[in-house]
N, C-alpha and C. Protein backbone atom coordinates (compact mmCIF):
# COMPACT_ATOMS: atom_id res chain seq x y z
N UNK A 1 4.66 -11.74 -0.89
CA UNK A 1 3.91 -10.69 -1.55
C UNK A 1 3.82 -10.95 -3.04
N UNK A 2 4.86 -11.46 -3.49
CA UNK A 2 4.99 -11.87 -5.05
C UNK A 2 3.82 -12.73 -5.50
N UNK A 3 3.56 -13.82 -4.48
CA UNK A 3 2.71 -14.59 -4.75
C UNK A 3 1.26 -14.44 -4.91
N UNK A 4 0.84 -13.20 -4.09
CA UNK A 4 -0.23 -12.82 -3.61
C UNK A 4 -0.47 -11.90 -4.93
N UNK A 5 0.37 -10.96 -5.45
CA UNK A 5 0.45 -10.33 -6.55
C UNK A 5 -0.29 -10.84 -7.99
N UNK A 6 0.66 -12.41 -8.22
CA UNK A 6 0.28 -13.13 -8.77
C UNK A 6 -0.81 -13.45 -9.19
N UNK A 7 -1.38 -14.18 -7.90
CA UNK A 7 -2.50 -14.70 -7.67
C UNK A 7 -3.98 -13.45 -8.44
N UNK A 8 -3.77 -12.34 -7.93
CA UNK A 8 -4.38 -11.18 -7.85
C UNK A 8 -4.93 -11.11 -9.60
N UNK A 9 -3.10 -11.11 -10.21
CA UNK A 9 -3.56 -10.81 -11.52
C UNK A 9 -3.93 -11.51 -12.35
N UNK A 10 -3.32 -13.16 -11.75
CA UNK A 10 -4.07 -14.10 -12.67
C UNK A 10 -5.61 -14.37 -12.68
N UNK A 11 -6.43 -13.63 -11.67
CA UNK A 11 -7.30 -13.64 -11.92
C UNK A 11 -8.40 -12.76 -12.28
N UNK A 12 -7.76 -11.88 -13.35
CA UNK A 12 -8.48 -10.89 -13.75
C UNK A 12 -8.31 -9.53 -13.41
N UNK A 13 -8.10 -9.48 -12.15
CA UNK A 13 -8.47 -8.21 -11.31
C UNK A 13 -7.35 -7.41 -11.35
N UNK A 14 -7.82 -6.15 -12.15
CA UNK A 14 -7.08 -4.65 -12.18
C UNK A 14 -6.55 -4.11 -11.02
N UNK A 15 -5.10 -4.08 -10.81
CA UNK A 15 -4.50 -4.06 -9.10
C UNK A 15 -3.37 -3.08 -9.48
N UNK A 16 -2.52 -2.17 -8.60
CA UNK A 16 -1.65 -1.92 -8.37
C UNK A 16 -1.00 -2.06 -6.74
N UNK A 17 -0.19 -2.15 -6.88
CA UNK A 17 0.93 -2.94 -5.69
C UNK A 17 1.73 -1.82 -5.49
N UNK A 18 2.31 -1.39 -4.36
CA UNK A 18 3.33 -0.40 -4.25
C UNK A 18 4.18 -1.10 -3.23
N UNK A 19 5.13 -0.99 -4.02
CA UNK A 19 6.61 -1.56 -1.86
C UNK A 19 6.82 -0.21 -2.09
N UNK A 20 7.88 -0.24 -0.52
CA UNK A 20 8.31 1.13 0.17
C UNK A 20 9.35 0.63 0.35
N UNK A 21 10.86 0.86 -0.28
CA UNK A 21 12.45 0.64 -0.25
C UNK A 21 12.37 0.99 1.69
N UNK A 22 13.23 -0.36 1.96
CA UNK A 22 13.26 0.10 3.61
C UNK A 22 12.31 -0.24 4.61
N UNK A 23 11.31 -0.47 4.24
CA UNK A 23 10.13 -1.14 5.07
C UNK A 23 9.95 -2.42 5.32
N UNK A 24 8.78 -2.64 5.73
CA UNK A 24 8.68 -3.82 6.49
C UNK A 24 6.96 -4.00 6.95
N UNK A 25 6.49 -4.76 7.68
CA UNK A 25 5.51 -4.88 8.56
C UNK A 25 4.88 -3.98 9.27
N UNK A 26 3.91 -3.17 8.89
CA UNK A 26 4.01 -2.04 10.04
C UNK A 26 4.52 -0.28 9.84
N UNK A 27 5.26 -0.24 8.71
CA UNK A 27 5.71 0.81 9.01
C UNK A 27 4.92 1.92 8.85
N UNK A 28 3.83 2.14 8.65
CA UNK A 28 2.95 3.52 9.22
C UNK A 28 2.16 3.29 10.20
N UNK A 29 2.72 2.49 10.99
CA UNK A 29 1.82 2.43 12.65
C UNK A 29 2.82 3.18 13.53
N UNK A 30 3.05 4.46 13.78
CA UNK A 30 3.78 5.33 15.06
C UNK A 30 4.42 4.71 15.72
N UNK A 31 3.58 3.93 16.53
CA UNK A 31 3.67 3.44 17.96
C UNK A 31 4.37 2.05 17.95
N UNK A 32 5.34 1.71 16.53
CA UNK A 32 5.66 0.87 16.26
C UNK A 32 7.58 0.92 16.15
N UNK A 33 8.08 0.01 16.27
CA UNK A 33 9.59 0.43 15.86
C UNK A 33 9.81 -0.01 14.50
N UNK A 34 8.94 -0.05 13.44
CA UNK A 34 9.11 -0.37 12.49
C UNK A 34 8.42 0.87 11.57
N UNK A 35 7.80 1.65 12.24
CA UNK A 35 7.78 3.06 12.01
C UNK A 35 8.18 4.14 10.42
N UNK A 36 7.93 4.21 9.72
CA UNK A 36 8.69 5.05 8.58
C UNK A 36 7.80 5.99 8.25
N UNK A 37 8.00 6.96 8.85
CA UNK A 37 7.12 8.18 8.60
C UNK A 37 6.75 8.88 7.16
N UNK A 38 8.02 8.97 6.46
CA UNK A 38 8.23 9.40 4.61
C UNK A 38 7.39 7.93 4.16
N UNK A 39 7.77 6.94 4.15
CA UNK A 39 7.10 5.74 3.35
C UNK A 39 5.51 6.14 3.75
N UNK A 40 5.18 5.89 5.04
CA UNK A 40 3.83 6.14 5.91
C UNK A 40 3.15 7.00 5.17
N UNK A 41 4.00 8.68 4.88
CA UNK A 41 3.23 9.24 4.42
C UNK A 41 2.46 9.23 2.97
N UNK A 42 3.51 8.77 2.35
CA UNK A 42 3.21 8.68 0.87
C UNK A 42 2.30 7.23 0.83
N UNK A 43 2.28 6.54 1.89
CA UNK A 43 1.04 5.63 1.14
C UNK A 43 -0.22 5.87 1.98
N UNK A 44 -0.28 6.72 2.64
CA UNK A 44 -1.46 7.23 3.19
C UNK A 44 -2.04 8.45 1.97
N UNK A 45 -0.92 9.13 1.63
CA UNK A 45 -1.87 10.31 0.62
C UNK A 45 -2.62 8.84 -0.81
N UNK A 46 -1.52 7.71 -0.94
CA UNK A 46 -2.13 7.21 -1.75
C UNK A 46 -3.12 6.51 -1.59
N UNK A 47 -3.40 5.98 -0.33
CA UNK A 47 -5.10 5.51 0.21
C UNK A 47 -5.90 6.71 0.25
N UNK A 48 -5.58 7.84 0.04
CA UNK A 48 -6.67 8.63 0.39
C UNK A 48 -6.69 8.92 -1.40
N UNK A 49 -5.82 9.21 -1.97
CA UNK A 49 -6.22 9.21 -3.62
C UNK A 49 -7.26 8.20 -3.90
N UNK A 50 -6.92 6.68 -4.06
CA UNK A 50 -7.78 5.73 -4.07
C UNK A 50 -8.91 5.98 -3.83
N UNK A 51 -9.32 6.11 -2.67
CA UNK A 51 -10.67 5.90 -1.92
C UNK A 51 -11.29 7.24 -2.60
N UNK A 52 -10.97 8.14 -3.14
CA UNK A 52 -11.40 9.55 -3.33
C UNK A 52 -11.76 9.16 -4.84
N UNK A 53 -10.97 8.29 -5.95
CA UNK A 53 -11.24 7.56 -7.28
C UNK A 53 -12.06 6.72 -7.22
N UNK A 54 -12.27 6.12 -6.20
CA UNK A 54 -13.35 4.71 -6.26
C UNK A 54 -14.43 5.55 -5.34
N UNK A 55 -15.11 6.16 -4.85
CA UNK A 55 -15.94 6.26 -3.98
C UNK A 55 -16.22 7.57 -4.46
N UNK A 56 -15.85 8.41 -5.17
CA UNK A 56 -16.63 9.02 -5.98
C UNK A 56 -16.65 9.17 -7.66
N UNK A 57 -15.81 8.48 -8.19
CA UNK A 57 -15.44 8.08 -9.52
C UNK A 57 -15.25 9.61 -9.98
């Protein structure tokens, strides 16, 4: 992920990155055992912030 980060900012592009202490692969898919419902939630309200800043400015 570090790398990808990297990559991101060395080339210009205005990004923020969030980890979730405890997670992994997956963890706001339910139906998953990798599952984290508190992490899940908080980066779902933050995709829906996003998309609500960019798609209607």
């Amino acid at each position: 992920m570090a790398e990808f980060e990297a990559a991101v900012r060395s080339r210009g592009h205005e990004t923020l990155f969030h980890r979730y202490a405890g997670t992994g692969h997956w963890f706001a898919e339910p139906s998953r055992e990798a599952y984290r419902a508190e992490a899940a939630e908080v980066a779902f309200g933050r995709t829906l912030a996003f998309l609500e800043r960019t798609l209607r400015g």
